[in-house]
Protein backbone atom coordinates (compact mmCIF):
# COMPACT_ATOMS: atom_id res chain seq x y z
CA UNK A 1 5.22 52.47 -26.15
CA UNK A 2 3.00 49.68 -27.54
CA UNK A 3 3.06 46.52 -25.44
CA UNK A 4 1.55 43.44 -27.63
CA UNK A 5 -0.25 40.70 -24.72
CA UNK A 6 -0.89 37.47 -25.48
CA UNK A 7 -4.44 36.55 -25.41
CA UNK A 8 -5.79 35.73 -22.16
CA UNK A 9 -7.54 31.95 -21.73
CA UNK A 10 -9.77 31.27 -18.69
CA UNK A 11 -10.60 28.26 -17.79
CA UNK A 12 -13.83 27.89 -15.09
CA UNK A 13 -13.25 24.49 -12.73
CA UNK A 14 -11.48 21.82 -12.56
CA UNK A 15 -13.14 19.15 -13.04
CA UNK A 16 -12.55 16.42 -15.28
CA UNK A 17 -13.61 18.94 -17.90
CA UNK A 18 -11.37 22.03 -16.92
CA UNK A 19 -8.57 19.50 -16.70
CA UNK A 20 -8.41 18.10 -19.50
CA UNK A 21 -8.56 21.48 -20.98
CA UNK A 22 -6.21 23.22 -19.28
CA UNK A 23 -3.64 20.03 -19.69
CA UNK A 24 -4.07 19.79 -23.67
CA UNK A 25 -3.89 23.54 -24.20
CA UNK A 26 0.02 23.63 -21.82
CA UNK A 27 1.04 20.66 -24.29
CA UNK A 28 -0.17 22.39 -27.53
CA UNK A 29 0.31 26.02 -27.20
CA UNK A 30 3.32 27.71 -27.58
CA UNK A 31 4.26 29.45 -24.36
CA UNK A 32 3.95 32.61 -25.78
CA UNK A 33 1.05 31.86 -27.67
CA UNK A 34 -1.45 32.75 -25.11
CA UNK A 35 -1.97 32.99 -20.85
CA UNK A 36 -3.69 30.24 -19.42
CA UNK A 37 -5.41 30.90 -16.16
CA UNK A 38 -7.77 28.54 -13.86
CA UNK A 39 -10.28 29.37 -11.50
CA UNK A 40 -11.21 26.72 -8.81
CA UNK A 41 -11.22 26.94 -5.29
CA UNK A 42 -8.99 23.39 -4.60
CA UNK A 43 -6.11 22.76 -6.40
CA UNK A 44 -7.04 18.97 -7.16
CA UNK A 45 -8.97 17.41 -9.09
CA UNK A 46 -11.46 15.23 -7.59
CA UNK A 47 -12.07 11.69 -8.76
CA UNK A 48 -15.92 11.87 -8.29
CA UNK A 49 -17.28 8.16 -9.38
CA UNK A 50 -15.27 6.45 -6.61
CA UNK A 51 -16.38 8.98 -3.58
CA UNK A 52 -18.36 6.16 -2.50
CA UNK A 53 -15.72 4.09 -1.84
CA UNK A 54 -14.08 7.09 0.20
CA UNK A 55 -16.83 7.39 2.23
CA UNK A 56 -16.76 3.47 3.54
CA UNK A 57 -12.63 3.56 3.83
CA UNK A 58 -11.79 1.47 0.78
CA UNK A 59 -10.00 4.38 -0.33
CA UNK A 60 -8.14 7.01 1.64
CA UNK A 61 -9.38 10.85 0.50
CA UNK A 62 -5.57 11.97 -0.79
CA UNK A 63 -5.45 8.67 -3.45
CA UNK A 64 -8.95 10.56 -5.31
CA UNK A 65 -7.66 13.84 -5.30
CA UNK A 66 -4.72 14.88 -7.91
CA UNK A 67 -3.04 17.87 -7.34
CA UNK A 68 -3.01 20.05 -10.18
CA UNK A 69 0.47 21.10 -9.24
CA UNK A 70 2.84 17.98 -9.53
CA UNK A 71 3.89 18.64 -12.90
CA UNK A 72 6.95 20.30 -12.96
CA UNK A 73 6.17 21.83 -16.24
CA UNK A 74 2.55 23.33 -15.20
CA UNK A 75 2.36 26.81 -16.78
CA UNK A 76 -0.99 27.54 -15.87
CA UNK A 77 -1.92 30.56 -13.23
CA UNK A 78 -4.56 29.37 -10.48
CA UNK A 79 -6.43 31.68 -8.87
CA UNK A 80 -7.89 29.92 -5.77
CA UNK A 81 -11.85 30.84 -5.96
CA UNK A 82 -15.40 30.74 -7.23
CA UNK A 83 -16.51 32.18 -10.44
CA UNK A 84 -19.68 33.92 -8.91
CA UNK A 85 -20.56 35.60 -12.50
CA UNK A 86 -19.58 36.18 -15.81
CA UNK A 87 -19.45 39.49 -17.87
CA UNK A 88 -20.61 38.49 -21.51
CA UNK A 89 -20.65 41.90 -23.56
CA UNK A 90 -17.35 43.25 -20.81
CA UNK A 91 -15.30 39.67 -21.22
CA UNK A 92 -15.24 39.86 -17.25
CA UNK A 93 -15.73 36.93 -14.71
CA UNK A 94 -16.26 37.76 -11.13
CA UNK A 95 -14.74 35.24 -8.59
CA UNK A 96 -14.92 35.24 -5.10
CA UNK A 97 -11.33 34.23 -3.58
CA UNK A 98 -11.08 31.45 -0.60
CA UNK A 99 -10.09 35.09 1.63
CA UNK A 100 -13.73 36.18 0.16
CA UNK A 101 -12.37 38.68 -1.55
CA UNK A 102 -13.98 39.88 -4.80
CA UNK A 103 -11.93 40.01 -8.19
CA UNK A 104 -12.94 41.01 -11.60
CA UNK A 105 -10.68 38.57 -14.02
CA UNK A 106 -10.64 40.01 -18.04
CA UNK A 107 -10.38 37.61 -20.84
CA UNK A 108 -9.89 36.89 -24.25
CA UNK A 109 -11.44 33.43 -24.42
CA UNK A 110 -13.33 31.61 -21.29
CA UNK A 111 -14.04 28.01 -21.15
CA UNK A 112 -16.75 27.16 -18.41
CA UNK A 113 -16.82 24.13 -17.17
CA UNK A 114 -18.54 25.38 -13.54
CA UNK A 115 -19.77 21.60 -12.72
CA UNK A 116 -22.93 20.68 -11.03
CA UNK A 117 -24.88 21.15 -7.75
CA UNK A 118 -26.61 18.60 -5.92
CA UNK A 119 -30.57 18.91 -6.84
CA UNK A 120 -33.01 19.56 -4.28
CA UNK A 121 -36.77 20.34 -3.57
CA UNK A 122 -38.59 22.67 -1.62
CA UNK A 123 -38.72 19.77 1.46
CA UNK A 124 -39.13 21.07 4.79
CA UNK A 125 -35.68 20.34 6.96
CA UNK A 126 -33.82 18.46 3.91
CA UNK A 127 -31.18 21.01 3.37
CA UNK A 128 -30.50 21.44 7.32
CA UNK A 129 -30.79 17.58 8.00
CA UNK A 130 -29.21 15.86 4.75
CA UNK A 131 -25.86 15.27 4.00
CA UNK A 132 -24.66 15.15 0.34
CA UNK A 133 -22.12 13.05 -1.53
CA UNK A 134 -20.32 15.67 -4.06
CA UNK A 135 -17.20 16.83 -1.89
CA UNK A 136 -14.07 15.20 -0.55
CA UNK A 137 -15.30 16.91 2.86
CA UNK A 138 -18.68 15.49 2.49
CA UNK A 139 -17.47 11.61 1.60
CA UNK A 140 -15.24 12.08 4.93
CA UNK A 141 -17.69 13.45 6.72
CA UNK A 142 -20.25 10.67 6.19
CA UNK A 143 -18.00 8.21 7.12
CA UNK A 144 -16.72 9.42 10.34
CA UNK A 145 -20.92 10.40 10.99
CA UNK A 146 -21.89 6.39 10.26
CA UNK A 147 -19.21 5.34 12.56
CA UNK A 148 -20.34 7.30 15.05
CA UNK A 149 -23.36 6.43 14.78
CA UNK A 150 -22.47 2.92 15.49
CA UNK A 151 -20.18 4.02 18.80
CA UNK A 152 -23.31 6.04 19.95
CA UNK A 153 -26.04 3.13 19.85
CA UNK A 154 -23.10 0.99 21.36
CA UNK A 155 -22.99 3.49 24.18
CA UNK A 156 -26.87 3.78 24.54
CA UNK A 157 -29.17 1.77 26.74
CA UNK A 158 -32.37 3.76 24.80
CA UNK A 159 -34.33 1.38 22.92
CA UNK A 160 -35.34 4.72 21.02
CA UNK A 161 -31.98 5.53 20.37
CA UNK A 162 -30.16 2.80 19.05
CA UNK A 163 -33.51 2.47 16.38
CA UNK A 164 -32.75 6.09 15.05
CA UNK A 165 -28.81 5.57 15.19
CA UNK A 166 -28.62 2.38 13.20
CA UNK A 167 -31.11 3.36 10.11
CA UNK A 168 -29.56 4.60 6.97
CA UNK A 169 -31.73 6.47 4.47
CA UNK A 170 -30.30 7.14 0.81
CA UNK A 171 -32.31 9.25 -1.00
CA UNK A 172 -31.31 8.68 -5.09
CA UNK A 173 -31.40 5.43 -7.10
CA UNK A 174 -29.14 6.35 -9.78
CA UNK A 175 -25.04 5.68 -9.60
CA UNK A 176 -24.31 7.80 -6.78
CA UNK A 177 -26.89 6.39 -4.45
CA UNK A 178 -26.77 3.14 -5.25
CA UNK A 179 -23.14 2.72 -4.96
CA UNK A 180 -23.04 4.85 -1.83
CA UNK A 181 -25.98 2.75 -0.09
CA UNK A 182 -23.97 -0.48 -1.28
CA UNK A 183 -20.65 0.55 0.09
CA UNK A 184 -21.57 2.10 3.47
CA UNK A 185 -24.22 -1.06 4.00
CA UNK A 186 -21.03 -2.87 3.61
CA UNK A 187 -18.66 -1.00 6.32
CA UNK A 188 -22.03 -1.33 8.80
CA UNK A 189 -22.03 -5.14 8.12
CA UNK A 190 -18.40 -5.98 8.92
CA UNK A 191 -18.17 -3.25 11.40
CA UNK A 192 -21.24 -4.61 13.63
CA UNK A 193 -19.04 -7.47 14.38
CA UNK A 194 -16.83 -5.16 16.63
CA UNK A 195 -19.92 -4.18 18.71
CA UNK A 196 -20.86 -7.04 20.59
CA UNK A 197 -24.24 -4.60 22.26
CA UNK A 198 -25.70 -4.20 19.17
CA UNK A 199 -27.61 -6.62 17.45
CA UNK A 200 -26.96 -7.00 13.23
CA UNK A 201 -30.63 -7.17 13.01
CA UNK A 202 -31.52 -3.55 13.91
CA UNK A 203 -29.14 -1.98 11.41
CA UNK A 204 -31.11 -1.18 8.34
CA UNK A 205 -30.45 0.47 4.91
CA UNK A 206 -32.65 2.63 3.36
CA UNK A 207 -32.62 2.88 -0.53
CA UNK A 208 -35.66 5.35 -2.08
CA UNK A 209 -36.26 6.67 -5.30
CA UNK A 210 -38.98 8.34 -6.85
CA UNK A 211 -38.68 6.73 -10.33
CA UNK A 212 -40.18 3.60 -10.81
CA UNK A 213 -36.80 1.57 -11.69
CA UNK A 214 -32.82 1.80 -10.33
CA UNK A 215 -30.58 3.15 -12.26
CA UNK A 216 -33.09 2.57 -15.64
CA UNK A 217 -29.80 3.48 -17.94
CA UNK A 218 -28.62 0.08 -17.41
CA UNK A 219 -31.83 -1.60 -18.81
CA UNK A 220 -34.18 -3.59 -16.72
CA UNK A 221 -32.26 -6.94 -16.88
CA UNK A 222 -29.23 -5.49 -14.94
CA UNK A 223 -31.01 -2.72 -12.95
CA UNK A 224 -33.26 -5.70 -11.69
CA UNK A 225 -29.48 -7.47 -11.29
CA UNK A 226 -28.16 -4.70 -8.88
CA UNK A 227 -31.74 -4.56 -7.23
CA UNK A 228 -31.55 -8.52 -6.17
CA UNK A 229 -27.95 -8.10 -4.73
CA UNK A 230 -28.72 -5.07 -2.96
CA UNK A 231 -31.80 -6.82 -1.16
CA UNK A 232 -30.27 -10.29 -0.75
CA UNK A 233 -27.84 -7.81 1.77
CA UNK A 234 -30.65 -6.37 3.70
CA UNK A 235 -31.02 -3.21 2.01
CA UNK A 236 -34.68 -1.66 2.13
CA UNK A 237 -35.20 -0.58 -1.75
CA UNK A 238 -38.60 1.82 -2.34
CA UNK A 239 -39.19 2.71 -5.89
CA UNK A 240 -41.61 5.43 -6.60
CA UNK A 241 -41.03 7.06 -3.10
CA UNK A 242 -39.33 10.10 -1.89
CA UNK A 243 -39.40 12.78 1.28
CA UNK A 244 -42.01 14.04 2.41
CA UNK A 245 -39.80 15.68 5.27
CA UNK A 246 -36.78 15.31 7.53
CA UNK A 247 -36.11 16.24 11.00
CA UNK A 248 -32.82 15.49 13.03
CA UNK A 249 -34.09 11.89 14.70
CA UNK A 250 -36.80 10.97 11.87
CA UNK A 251 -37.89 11.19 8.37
CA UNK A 252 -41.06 11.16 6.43
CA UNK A 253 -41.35 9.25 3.62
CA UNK A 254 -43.81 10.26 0.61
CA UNK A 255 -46.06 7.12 1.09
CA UNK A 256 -46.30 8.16 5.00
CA UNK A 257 -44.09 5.82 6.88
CA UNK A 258 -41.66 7.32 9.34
CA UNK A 259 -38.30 6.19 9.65
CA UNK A 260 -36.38 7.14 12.99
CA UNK A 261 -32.87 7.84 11.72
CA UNK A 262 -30.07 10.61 12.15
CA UNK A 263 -28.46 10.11 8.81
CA UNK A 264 -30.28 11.22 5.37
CA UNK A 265 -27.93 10.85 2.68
CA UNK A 266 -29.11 13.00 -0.46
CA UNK A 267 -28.03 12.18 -3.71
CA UNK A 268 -31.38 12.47 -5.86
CA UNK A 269 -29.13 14.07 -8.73
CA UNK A 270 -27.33 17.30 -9.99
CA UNK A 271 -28.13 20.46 -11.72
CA UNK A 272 -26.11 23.05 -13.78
CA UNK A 273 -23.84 25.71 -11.35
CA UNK A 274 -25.72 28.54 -10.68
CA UNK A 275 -23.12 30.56 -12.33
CA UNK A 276 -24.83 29.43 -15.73
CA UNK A 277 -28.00 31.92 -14.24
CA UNK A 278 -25.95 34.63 -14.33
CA UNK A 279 -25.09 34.89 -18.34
CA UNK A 280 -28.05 35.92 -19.23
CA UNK A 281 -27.94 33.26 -21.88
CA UNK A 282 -30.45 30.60 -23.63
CA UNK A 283 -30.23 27.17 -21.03
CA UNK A 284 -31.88 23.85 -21.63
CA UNK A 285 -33.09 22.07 -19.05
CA UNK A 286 -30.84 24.48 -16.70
CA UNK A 287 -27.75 23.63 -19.15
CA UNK A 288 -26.17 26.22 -21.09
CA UNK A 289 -27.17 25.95 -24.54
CA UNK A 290 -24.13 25.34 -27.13
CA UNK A 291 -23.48 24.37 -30.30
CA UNK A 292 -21.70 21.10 -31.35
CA UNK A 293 -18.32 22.78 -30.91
CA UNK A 294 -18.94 23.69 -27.38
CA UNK A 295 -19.18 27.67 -28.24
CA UNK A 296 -21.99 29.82 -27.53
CA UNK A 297 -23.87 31.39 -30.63
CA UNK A 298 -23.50 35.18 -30.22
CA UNK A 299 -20.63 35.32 -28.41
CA UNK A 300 -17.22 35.39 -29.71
CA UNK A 301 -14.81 33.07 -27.47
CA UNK A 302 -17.16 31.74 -25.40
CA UNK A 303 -17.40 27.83 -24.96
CA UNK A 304 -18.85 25.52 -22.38
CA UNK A 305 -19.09 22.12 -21.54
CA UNK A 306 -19.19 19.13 -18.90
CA UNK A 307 -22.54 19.23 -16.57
CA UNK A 308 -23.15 22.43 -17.13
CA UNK A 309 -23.37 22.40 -20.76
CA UNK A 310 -26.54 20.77 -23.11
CA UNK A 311 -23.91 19.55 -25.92
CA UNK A 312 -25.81 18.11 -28.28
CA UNK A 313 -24.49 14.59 -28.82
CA UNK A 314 -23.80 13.77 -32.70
CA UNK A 315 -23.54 10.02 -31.68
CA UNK A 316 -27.05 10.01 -32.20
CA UNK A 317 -29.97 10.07 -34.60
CA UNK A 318 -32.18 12.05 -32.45
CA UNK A 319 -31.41 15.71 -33.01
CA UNK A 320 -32.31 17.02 -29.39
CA UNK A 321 -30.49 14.32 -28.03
CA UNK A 322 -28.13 16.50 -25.33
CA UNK A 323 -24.75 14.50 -23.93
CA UNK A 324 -25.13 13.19 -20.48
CA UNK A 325 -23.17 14.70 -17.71
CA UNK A 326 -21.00 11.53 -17.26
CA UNK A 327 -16.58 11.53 -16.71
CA UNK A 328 -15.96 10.29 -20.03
CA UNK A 329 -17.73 12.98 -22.17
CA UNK A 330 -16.55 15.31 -19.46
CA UNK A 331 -12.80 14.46 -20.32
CA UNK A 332 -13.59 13.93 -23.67
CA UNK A 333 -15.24 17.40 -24.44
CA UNK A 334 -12.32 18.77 -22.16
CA UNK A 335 -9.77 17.39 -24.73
CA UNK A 336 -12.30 18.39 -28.00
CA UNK A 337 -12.90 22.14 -26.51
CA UNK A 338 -9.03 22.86 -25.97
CA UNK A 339 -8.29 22.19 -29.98
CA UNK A 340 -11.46 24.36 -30.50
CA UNK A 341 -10.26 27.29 -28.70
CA UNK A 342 -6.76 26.86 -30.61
CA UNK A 343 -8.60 27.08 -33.64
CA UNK A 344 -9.92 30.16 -32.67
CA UNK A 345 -6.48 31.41 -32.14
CA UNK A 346 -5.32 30.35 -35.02
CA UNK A 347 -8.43 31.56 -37.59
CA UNK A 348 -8.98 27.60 -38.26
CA UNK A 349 -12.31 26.20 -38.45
CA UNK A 350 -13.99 24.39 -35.71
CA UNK A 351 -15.09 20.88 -35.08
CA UNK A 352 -18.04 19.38 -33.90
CA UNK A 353 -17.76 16.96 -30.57
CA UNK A 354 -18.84 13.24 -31.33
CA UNK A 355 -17.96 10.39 -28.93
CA UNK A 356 -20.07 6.81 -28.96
CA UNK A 357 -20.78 6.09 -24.92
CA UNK A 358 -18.57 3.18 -23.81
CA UNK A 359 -20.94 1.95 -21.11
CA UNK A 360 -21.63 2.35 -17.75
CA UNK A 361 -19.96 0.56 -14.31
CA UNK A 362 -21.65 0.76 -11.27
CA UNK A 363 -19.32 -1.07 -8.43
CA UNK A 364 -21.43 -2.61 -5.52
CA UNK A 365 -18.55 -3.44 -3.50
CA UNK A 366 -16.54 -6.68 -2.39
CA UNK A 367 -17.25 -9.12 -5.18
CA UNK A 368 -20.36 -7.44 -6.22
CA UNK A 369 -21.08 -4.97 -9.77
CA UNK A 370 -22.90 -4.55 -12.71
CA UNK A 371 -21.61 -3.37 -15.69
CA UNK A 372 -22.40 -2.81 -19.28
CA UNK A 373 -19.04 -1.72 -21.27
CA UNK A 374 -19.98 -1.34 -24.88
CA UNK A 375 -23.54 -3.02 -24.38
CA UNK A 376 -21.98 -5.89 -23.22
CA UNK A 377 -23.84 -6.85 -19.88
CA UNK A 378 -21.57 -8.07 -17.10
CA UNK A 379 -22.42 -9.00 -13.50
CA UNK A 380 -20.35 -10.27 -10.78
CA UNK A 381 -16.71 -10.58 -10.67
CA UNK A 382 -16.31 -10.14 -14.48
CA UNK A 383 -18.05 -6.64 -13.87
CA UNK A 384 -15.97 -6.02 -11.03
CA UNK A 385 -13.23 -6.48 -13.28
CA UNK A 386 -14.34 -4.30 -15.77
CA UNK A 387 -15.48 -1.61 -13.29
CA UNK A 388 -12.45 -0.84 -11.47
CA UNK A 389 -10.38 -1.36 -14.45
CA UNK A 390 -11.83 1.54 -15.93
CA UNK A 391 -11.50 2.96 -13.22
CA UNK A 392 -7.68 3.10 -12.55
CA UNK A 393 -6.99 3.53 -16.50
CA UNK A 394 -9.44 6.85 -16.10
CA UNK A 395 -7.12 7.98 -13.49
CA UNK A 396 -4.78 11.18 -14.27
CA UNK A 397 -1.56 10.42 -13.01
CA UNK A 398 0.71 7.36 -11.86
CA UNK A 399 0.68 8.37 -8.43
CA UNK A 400 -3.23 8.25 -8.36
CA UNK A 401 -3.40 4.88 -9.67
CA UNK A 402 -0.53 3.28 -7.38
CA UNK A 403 -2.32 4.56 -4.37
CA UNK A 404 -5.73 3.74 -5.66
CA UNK A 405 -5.11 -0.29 -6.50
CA UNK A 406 -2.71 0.05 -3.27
CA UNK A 407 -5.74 0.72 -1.32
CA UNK A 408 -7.76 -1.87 -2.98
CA UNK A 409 -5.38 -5.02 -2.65
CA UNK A 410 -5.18 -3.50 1.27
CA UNK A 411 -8.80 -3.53 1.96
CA UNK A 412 -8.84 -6.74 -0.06
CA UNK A 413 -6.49 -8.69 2.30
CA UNK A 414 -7.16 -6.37 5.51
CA UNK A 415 -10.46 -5.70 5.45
CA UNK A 416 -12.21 -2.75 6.67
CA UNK A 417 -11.00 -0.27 9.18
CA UNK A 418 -13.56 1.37 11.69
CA UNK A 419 -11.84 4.21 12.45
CA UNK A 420 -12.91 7.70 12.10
CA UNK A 421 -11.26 10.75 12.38
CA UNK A 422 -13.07 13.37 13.68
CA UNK A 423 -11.96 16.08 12.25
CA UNK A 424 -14.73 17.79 10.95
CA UNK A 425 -17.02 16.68 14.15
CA UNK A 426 -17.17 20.06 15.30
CA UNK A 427 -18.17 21.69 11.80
CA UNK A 428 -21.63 21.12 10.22
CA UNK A 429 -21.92 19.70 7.15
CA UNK A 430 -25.12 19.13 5.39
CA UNK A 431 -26.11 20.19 1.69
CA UNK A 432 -26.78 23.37 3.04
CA UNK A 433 -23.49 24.14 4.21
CA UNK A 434 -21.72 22.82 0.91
CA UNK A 435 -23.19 24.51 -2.06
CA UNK A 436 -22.83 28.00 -1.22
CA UNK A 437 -25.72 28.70 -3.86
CA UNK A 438 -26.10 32.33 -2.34
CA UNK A 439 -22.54 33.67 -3.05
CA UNK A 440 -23.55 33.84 -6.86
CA UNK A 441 -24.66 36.93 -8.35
CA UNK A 442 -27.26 38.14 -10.61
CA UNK A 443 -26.77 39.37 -13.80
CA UNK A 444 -27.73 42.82 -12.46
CA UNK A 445 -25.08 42.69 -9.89
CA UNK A 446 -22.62 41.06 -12.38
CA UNK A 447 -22.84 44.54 -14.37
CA UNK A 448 -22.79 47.06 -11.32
CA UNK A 449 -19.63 44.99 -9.90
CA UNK A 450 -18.30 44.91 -13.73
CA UNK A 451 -18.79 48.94 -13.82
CA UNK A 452 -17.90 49.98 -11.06
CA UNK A 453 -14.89 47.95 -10.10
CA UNK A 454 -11.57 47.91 -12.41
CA UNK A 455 -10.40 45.00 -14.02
CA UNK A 456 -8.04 42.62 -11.13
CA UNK A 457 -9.49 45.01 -8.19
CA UNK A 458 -11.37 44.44 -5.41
């Protein structure tokens, strides 16, 4: 007896890309139009822009993390994992479970949207020494690790000590850094006030890049904006200055000063999932290259986008111009991508993926920001304003954006809280131990597990 199956949609992540996919294609297909299934090893998605403000307490972890399952009308399958390769010619992808167990997943159509890996460099002791700022775990971690940093030096009567306890270095002078060094100098500042041993002057913030300007997207007028506010609070900024190498009491800067610190705090950018490696396919710059409808030439029902995608952006002139991997072209292409793949189900043409950037916010915390919404350039409260506001409208659900502005007004009339939690005290937790880069395959390996495994077996 012939059994007709719907065609078989697999979506890769879920982040703000996979999302958005996976949402528009439940409220546009018909249910027995085609099977979607999801592949991502939480079953939230994760807020990234305001991890920063996790990490210093504004927010509590649960308010930037949606669960993919409140909808009461969510259709999709998850399969709790890691893509760890992808079977072009066999329409296989190869995903390693949470239980580390191995499955080969068939499909019709796959959408990757895989994310990004924090960037790093061949620096002796930065992967065992730094901590990152990509995870939930990680923004928890280095909050409950500054803390205790502060209880430590509190406790110690070594001169030696309390100078490598209460120095910061951030490593990254683009959104993520600076907001993270901004936020985190601002929990040290109130918090001091609790420790009557140590003295405010010895705590010091570290902010280095190896460009020559912070954050050069928003122009020089408010990159040399953030820059003044940043320094009128004490913060160390370094321009054209990186690691030379890091130990667990002391770092080496590139320009040879040594800093005695226990807390490195990488965030020198991202580059495309190693699962992109293991296609086989054309990359740019590391990014999978696609065409303006997100597909990839070749290969029939194949599309990717978000960070680990070069989409070329149609917005402008210059024809190699590539979108950057920012939320709103994330959620954007999410939304474009999921109409594409219906009109590959349906034998309608595809369309190209335009979208005009809106700006950028970068939120110093308190009363500080700088923003530039539509080229407009903002600093202050007005930016503030504008910052979180886009913020809490980018938001997924209701829930999210009662407990985020909950959490705001709190810490606004509260103040900070110094506690930490300690739960992952026991459990390292530097870049090393986040990125699981070596639980990818090759494309070699793809094939023999592809071969010699059948389709849903281990």
């Amino acid at each position: 007896m012939n059994t007709v199956t719907r065609p078989r949609i697999l979506v890769v992540g879920a982040g703000f890309a996979g999302v958005e996919c996976v949402r528009r294609l439940e409220r546009k297909l018909a249910p027995d139009e085609a099977d979607v299934t999801l592949v991502t090893p939480f079953s939230y998605q994760l807020y990234l822009p305001l991890l920063p403000q996790v990490a210093s307490g504004v927010l509590t972890p649960q308010s930037i993390a949606v669960s993919l399952r409140r909808s009461k009308k969510y259709r999709t399958r998850i399969i709790p994992g890691g893509a760890i390769g992808v079977d072009l010619k066999s329409k296989v992808c190869v995903i390693r479970t949470i239980t580390d167990e191995i499955v080969n997943e068939p499909y019709d159509y796959i959408v990757l949207t895989p994310g990004s890996i924090t960037r790093t460099f061949d620096i002796p002791g930065l992967t065992e020494h730094a901590y990152g700022m990509k995870t939930l775990a990680e923004a928890a971690y280095v909050r409950d690790h500054v803390i205790s940093q502060l209880d430590l030096a509190d406790a110690s009567d070594d001169p030696a000590e309390r100078a490598s306890r209460l120095q910061f270095v951030v490593v990254g002078g683009g959104y993520a850094g600076t907001e993270t060094a901004a936020c985190l100098q601002k929990l040290t500042h109130a918090a001091v006030k609790r420790y009557p041993r140590i003295d405010p002057a010895l705590i010091k913030w570290h902010l280095i890049d190896i460009a020559p300007k912070l954050m050069p997207e928003l122009g020089d007028k408010l990159g040399t904006s953030a820059q003044t506010i940043l320094r009128k609070r004490g913060i160390d900024i370094s321009l054209g200055v990186s690691i030379a190498k890091a130990g667990p009491e002391e770092v080496t800067f590139t320009d040879g000063r040594v800093v005695p610190t226990r807390t490195l705090i990488w965030t020198a950018g991202v580059v495309a999932s190693p699962l992109i490696a293991t296609l086989g396919a054309e990359t740019v710059r590391g990014r999978l290259a696609v065409s303006a409808e997100m597909n990839l030439p070749g290969h029939d029902g194949v599309f990717a986008l978000g960070d680990s995608a070069a989409v070329p952006d149609k917005a402008k002139d210059d024809d190699s111009a590539i979108c950057p991997p920012t939320a709103q072209h994330a959620m954007r292409q999410g939304r474009h991508v999921a109409d594409n793949v219906m009109a590959t189900l349906r034998n309608k043409p595809l369309t190209p993926y335009v979208h005009k950037d809106l700006g950028l916010v970068v939120d110093l915390g308190g009363k500080d920001a700088v923003s530039k919404p539509l080229g407009i350039e903002l600093r202050g409260l007005p930016a503030q304003a504008v910052a979180r506001g886009y913020h809490w409208s980018a938001l997924r659900t209701g829930v999210a954006k009662t407990r985020v502005m909950t959490n705001w007004v709190l810490n606004a009339v509260a103040g900070d809280d110094f506690v930490r939690t300690g739960f992952q005290s026991r459990k390292p937790a530097t870049l090393k131990d986040f990125e699981y880069t070596n639980a990818y395959l090759s494309p070699e390996q793809v094939r023999e597990q592809v071969e010699g495994t059948a389709p849903g077996k281990a």
